[in-house]
PDB file of N, CA and C in Angstrom:
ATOM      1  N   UNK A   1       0.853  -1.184   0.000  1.00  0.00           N
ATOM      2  CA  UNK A   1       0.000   0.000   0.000  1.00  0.00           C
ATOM      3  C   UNK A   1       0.889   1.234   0.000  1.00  0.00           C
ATOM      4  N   UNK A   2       0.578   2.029  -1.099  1.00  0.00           N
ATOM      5  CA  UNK A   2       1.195   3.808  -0.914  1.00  0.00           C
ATOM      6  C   UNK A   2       0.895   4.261   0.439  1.00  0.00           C
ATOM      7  N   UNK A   3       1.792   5.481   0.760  1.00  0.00           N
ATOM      8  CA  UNK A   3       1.962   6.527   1.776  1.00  0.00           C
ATOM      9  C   UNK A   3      -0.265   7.265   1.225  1.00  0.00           C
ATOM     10  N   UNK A   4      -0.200   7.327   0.303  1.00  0.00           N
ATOM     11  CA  UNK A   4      -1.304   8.500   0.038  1.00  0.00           C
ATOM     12  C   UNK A   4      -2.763   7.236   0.649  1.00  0.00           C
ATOM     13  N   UNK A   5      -2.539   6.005   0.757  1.00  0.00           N
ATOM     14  CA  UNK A   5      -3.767   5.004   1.047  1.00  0.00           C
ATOM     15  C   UNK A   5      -4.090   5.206   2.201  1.00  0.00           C
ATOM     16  N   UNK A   6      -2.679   5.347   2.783  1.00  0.00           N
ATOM     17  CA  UNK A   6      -2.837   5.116   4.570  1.00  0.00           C
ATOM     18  C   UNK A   6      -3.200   6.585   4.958  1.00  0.00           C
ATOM     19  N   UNK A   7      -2.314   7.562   4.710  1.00  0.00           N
ATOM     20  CA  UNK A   7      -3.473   8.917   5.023  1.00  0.00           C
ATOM     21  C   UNK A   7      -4.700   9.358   4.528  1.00  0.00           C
ATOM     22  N   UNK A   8      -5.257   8.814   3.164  1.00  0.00           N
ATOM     23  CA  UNK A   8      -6.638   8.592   3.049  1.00  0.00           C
ATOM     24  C   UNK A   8      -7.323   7.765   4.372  1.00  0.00           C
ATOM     25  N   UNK A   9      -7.065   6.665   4.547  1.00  0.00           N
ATOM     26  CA  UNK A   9      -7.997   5.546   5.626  1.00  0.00           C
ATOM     27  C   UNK A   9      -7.805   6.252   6.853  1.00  0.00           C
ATOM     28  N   UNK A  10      -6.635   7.072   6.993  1.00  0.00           N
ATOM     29  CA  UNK A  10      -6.472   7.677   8.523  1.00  0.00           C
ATOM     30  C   UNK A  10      -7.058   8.790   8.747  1.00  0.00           C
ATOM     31  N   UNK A  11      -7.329   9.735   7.947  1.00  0.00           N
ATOM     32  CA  UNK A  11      -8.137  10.891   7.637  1.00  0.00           C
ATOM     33  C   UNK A  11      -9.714  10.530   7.628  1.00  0.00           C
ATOM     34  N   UNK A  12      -9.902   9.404   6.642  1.00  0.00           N
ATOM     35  CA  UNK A  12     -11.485   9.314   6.764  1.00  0.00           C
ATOM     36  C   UNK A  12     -12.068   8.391   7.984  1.00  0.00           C
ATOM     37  N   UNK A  13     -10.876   7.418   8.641  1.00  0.00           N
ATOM     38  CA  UNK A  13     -11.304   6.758  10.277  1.00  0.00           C
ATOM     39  C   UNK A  13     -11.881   8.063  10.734  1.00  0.00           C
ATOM     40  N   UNK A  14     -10.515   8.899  10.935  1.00  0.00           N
ATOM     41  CA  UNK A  14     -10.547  10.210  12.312  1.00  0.00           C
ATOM     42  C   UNK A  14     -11.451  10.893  12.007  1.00  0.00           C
ATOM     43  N   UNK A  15     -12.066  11.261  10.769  1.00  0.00           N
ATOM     44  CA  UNK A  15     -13.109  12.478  10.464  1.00  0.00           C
ATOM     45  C   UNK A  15     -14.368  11.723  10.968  1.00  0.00           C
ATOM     46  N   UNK A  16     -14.818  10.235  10.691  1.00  0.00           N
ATOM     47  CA  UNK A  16     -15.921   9.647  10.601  1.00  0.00           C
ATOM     48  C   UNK A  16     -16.369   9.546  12.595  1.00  0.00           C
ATOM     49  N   UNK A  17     -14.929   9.229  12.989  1.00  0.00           N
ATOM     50  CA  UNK A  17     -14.866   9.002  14.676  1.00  0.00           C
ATOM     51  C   UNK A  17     -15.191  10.621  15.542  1.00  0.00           C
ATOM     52  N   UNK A  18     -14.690  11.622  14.288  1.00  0.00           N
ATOM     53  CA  UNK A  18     -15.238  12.394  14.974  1.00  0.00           C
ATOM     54  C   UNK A  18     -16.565  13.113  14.703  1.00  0.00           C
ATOM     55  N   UNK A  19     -17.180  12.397  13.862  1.00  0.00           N
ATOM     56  CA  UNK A  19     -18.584  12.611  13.508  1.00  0.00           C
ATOM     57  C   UNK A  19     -18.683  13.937  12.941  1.00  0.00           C
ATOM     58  N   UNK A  20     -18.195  13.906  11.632  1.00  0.00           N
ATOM     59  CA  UNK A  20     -17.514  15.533  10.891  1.00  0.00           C
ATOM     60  C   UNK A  20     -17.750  14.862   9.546  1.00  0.00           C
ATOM     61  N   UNK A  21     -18.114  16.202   8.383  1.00  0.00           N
ATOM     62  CA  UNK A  21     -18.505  15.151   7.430  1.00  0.00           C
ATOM     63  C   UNK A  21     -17.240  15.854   6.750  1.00  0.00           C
ATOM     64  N   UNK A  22     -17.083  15.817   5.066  1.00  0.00           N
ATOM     65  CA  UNK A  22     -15.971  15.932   4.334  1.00  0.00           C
ATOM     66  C   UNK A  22     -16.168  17.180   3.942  1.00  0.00           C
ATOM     67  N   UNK A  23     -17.382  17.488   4.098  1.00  0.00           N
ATOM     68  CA  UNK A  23     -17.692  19.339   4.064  1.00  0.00           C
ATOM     69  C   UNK A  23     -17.460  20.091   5.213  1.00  0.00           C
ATOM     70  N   UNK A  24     -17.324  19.553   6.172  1.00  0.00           N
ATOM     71  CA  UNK A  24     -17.478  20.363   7.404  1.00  0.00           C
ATOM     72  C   UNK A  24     -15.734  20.251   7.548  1.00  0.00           C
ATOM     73  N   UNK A  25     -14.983  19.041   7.532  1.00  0.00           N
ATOM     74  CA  UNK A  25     -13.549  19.477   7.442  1.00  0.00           C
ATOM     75  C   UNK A  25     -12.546  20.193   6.338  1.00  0.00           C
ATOM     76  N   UNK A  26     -13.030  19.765   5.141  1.00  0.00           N
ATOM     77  CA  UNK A  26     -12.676  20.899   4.022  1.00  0.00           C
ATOM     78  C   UNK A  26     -13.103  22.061   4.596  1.00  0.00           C
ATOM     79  N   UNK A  27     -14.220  22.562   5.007  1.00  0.00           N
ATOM     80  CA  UNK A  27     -14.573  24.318   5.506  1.00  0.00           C
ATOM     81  C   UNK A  27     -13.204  24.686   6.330  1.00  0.00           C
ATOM     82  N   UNK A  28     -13.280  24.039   7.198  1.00  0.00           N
ATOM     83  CA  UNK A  28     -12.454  24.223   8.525  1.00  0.00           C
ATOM     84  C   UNK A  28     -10.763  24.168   7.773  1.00  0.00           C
ATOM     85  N   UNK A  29     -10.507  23.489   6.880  1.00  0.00           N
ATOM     86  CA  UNK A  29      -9.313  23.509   6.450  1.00  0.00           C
ATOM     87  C   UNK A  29      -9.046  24.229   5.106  1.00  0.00           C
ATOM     88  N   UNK A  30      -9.499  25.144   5.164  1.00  0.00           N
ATOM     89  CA  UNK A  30     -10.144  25.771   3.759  1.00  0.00           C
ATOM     90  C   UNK A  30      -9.860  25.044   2.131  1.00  0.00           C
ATOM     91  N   UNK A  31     -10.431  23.830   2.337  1.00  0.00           N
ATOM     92  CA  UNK A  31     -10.002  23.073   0.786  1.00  0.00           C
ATOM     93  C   UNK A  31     -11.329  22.558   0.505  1.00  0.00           C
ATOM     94  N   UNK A  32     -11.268  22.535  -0.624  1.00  0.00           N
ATOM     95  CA  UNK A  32     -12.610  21.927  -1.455  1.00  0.00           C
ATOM     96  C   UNK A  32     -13.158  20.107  -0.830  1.00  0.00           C
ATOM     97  N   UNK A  33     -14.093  20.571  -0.801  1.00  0.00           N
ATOM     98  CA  UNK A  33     -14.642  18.726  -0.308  1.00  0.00           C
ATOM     99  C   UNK A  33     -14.373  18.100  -1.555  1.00  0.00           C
ATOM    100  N   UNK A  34     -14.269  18.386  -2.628  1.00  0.00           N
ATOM    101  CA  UNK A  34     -13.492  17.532  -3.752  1.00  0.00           C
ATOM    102  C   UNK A  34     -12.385  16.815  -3.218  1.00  0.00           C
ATOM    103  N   UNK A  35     -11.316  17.910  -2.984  1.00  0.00           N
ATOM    104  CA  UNK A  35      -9.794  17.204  -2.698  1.00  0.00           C
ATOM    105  C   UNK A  35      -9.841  16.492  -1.062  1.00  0.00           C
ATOM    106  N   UNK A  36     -10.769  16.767  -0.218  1.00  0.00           N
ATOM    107  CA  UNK A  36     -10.897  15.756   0.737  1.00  0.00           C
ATOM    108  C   UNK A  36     -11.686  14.401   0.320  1.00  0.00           C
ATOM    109  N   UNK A  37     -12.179  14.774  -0.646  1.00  0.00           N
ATOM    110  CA  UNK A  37     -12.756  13.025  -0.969  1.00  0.00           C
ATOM    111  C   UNK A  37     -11.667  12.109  -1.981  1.00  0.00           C
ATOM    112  N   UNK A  38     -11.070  12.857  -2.511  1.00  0.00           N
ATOM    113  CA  UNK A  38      -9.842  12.288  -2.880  1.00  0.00           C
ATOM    114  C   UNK A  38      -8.836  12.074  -2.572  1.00  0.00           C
ATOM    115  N   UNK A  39      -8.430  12.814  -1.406  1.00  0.00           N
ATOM    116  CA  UNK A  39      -6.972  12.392  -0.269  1.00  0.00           C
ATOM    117  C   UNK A  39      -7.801  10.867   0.755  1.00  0.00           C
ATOM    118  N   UNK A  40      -9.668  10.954   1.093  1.00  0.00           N
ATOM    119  CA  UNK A  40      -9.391   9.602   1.102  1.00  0.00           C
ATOM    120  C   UNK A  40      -9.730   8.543   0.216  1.00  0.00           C
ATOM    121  N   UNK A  41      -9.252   8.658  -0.755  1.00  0.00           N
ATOM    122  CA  UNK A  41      -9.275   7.942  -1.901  1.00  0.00           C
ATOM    123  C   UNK A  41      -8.207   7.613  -1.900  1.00  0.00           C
ATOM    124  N   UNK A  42      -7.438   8.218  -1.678  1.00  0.00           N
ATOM    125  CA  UNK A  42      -5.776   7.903  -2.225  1.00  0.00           C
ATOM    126  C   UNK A  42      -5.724   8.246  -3.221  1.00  0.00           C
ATOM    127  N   UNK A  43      -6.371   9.224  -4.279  1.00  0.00           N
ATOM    128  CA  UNK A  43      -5.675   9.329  -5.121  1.00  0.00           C
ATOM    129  C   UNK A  43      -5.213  10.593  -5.430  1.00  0.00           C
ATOM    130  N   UNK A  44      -4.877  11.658  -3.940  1.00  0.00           N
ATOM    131  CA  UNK A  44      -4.233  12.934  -4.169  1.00  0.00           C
ATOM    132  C   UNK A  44      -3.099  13.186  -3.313  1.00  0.00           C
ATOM    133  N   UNK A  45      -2.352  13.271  -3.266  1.00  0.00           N
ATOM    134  CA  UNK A  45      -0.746  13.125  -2.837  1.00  0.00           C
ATOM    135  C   UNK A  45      -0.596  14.858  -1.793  1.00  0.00           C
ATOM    136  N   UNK A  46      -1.039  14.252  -0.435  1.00  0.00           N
ATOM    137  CA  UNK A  46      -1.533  16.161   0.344  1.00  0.00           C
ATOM    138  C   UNK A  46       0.128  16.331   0.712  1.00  0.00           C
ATOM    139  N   UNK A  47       0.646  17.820   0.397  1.00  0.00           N
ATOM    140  CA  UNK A  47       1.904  18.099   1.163  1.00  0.00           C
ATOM    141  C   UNK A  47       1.678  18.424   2.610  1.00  0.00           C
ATOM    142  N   UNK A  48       2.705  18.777   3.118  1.00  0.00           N
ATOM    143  CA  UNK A  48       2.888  18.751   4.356  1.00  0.00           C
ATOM    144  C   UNK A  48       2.106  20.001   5.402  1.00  0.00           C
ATOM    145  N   UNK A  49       2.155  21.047   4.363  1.00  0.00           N
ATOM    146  CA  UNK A  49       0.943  22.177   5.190  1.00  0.00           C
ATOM    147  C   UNK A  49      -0.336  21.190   5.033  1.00  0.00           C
ATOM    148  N   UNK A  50      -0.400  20.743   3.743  1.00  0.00           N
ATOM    149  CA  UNK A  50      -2.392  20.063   4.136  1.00  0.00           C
ATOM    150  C   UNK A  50      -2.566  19.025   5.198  1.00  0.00           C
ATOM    151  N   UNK A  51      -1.903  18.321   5.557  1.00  0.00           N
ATOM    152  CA  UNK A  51      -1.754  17.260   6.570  1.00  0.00           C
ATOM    153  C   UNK A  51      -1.823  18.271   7.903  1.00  0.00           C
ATOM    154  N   UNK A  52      -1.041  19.465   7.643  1.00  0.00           N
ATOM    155  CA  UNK A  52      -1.190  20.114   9.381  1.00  0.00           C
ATOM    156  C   UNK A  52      -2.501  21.150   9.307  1.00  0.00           C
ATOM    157  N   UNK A  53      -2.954  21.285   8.149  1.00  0.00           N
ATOM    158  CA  UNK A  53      -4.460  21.800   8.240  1.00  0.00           C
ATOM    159  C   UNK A  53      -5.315  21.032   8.530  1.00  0.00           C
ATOM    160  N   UNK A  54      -5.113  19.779   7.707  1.00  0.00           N
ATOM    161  CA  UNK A  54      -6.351  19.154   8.600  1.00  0.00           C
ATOM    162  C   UNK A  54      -6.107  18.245   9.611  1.00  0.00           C
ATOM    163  N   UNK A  55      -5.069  18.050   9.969  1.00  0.00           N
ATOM    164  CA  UNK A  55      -5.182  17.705  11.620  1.00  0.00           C
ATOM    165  C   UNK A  55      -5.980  18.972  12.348  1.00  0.00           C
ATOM    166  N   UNK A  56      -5.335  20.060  12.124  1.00  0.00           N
ATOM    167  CA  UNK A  56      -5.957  21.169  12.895  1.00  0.00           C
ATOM    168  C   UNK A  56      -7.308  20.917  12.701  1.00  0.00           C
ATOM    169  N   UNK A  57      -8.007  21.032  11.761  1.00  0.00           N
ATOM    170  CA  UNK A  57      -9.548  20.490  11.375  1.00  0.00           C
ATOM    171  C   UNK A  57     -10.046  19.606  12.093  1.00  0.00           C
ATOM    172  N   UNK A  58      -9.573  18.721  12.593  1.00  0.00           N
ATOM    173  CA  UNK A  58      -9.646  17.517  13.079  1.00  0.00           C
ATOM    174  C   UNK A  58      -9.209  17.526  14.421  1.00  0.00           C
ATOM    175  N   UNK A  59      -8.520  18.008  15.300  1.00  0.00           N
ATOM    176  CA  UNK A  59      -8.179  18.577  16.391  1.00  0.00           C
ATOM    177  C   UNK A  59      -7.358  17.354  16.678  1.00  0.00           C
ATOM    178  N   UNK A  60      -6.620  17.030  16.109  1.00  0.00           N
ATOM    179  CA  UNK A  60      -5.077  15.778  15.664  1.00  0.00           C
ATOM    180  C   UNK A  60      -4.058  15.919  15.699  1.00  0.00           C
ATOM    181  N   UNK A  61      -3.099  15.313  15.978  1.00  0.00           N
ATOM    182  CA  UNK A  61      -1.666  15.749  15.556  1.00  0.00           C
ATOM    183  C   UNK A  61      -1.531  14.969  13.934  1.00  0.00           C
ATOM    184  N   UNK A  62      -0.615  16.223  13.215  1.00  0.00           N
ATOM    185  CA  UNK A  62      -0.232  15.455  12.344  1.00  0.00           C
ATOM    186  C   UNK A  62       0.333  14.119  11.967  1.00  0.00           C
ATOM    187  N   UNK A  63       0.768  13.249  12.978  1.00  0.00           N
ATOM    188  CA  UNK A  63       1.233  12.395  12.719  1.00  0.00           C
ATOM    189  C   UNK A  63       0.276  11.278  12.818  1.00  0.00           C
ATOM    190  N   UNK A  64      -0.947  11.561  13.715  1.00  0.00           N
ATOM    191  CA  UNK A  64      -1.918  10.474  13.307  1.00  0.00           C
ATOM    192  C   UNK A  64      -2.537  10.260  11.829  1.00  0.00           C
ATOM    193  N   UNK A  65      -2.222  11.272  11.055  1.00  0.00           N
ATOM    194  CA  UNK A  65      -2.960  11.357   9.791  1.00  0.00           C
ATOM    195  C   UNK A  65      -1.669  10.117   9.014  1.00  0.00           C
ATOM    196  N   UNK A  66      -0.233  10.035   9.056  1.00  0.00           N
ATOM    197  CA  UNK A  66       0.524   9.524   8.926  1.00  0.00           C
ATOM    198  C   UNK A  66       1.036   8.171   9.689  1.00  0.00           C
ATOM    199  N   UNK A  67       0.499   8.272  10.784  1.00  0.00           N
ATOM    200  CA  UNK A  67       0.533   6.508  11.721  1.00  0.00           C
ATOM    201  C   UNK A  67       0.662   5.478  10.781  1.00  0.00           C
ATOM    202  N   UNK A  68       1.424   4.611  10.584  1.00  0.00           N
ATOM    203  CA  UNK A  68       1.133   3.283  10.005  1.00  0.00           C
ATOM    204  C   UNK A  68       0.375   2.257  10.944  1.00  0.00           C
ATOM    205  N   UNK A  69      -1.151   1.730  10.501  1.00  0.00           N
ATOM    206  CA  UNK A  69      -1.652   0.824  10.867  1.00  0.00           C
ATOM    207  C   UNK A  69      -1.699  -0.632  10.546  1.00  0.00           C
ATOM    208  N   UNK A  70      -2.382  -1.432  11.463  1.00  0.00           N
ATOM    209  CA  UNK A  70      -1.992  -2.651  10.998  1.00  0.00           C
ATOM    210  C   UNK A  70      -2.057  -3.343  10.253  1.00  0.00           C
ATOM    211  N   UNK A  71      -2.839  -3.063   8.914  1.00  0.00           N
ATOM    212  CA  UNK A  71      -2.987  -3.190   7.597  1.00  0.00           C
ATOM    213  C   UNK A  71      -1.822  -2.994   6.778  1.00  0.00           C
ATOM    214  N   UNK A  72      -1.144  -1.386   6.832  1.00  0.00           N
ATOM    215  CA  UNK A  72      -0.237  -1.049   6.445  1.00  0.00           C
ATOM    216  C   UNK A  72       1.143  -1.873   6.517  1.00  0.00           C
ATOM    217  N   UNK A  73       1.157  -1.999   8.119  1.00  0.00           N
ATOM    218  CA  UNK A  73       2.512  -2.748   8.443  1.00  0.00           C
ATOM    219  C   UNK A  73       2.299  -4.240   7.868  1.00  0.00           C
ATOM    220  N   UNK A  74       1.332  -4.756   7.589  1.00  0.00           N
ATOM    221  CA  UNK A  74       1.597  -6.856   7.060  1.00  0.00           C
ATOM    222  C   UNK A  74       1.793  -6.179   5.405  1.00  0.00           C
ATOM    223  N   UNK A  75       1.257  -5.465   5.186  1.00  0.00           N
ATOM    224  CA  UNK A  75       1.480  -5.444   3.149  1.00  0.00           C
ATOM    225  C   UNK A  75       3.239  -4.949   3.192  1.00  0.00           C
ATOM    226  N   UNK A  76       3.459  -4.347   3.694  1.00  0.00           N
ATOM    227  CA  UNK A  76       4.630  -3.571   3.927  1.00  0.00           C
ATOM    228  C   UNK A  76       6.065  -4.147   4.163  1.00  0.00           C
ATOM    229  N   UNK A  77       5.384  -5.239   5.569  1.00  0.00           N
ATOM    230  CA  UNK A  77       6.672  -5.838   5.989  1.00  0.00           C
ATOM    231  C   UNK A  77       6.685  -7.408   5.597  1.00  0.00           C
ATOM    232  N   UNK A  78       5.177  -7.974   5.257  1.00  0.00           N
ATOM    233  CA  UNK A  78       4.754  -9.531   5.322  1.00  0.00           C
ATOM    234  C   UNK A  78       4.703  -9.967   3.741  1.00  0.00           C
TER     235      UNK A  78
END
């Protein structure tokens, strides 16, 4: 699995856990609910300010958006 899969699935866990839809965190991170439905898609590659916007959105540290989970780690290492 790409870097862009796992911050898609980690972005749309944390948004869904925090009961926030993809409009309400695009507002808050000022980006189009387009490119949030496609970062969790995986198929938009966010630099490093968008990852710390929407953690901020998300009231996160950036690095949870980046965590490798346990999905990640068996394709990765297994």
């Amino acid at each position: 699995m790409d870097i862009r899969k796992l911050v898609g699935r980690n972005l749309s866990r944390i948004r869904k856990a925090a009961g926030l839809t993809q409009e309400v965190v695009a507002e808050r991170a000022n980006l189009s609910q387009q490119y949030v439905s496609e970062l969790e898609a995986g198929k938009r590659n966010p630099t490093v300010e968008t990852l710390q916007v929407l953690a901020q959105a998300l009231g996160v540290s950036h690095l949870d958006l980046v965590r490798p989970d346990d999905q990640f780690q068996q394709e990765n290492l297994g």
